[in-house]
Protein backbone atom coordinates (compact mmCIF):
# COMPACT_ATOMS: atom_id res chain seq x y z
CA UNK A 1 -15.15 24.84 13.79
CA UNK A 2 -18.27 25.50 11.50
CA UNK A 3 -19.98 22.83 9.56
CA UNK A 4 -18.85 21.69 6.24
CA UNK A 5 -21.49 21.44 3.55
CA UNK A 6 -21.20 18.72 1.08
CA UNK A 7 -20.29 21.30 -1.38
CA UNK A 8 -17.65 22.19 0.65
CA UNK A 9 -16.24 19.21 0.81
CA UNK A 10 -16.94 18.14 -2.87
CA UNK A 11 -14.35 21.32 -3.76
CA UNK A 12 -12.12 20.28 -1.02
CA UNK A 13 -11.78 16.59 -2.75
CA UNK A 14 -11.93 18.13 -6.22
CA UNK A 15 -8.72 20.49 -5.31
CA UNK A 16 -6.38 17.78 -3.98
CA UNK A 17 -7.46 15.36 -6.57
CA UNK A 18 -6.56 18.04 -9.53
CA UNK A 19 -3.75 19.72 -8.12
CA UNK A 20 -2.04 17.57 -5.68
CA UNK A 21 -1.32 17.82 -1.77
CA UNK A 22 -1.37 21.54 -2.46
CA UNK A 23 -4.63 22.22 -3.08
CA UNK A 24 -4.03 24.04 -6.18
CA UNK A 25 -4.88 23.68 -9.45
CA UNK A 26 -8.10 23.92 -11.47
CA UNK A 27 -10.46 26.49 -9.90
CA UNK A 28 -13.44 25.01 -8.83
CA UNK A 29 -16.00 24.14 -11.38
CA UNK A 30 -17.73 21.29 -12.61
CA UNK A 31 -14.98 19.43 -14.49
CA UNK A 32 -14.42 15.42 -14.30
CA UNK A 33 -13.43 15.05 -11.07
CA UNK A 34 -16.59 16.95 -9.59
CA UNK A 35 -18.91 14.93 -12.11
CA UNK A 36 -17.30 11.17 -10.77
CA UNK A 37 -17.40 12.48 -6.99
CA UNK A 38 -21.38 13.89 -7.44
CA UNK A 39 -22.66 11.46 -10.03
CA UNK A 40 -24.08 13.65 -11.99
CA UNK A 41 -21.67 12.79 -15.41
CA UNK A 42 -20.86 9.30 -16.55
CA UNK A 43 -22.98 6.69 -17.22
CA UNK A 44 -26.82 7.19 -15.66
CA UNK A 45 -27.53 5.39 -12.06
CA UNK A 46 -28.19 1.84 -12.49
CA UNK A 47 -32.00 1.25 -11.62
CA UNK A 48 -32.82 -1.21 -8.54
CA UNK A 49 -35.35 -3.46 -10.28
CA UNK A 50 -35.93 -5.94 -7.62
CA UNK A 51 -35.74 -9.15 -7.38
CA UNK A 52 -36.25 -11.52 -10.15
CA UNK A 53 -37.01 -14.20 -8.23
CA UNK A 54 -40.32 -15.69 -7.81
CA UNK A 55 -41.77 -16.48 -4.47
CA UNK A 56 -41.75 -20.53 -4.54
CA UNK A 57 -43.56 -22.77 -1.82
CA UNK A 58 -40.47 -25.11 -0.64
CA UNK A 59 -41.33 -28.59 -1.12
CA UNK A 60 -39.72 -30.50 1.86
CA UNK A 61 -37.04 -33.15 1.11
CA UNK A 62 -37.67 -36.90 1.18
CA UNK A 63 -36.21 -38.62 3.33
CA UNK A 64 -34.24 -41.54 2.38
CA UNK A 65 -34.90 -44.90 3.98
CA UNK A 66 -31.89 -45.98 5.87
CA UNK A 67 -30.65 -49.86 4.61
CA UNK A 68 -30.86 -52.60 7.67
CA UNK A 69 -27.81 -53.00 6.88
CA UNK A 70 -26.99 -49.12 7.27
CA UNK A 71 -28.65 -49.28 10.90
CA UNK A 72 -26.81 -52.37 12.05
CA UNK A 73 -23.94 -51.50 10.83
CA UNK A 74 -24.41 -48.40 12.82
CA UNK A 75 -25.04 -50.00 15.92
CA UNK A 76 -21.10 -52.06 15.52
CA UNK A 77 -19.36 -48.93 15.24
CA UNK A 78 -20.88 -47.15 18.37
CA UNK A 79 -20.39 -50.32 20.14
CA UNK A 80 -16.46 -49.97 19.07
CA UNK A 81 -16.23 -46.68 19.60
CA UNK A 82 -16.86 -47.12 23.05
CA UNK A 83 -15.03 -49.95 23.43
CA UNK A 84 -11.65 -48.55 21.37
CA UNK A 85 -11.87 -44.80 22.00
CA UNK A 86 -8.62 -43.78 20.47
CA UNK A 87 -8.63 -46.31 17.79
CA UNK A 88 -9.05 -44.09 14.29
CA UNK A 89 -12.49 -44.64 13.16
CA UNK A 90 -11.34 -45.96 9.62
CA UNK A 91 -10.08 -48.98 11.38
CA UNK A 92 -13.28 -49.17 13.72
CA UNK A 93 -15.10 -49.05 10.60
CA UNK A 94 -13.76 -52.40 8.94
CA UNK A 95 -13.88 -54.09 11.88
CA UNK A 96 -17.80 -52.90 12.01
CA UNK A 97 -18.17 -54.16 8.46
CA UNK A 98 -17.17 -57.37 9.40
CA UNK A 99 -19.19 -57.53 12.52
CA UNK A 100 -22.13 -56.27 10.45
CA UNK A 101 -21.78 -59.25 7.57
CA UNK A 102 -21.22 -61.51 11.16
CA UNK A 103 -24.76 -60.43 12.24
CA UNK A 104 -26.45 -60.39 9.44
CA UNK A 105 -25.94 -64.20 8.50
């Protein structure tokens, strides 16, 4: 089978489009179909500007200081998780609250 060309195809696409499954139809020229399928009607290409962002140097995050209270309280809850694996951890985590005000007197 011998190459197609784009051209080729271009009237191919521009027949079926125009007159159906045929074929038929408009002989081929440049009419609106051949202008969408080429680009060369319409509105003009839309130009690649770039990127409008500016090049920034990241500041790294602070990090926030964890309570004592955070870190103890973190402490109760892996010691009940490992006691009470299958207990849901919204229950483990009042009884850590509790334990937490408990060790904290």
């Amino acid at each position: 089978m011998a190459e197609w060309t784009k051209d080729d195809v271009i009237e191919l696409l521009v027949g079926i489009i125009a007159g159906g499954r045929g074929g038929g139809g408009l002989p081929p020229g440049p009419d609106l179909a051949t202008q969408m399928i080429t680009g060369s009607g319409g509105r003009p290409p839309r130009r690649n500007r770039g990127s409008r962002r500016t090049s920034r140097v990241q500041i790294p995050k602070r990090k926030r200081k964890v309570s004592a209270y955070q870190r103890e309280f973190g402490r109760q809850l892996k010691k009940l998780k490992r006691a009470h694996p299958r207990t849901p951890v919204t229950k483990l985590m009042k009884r850590a609250h509790a334990a937490t005000r408990r060790a904290r007197k």
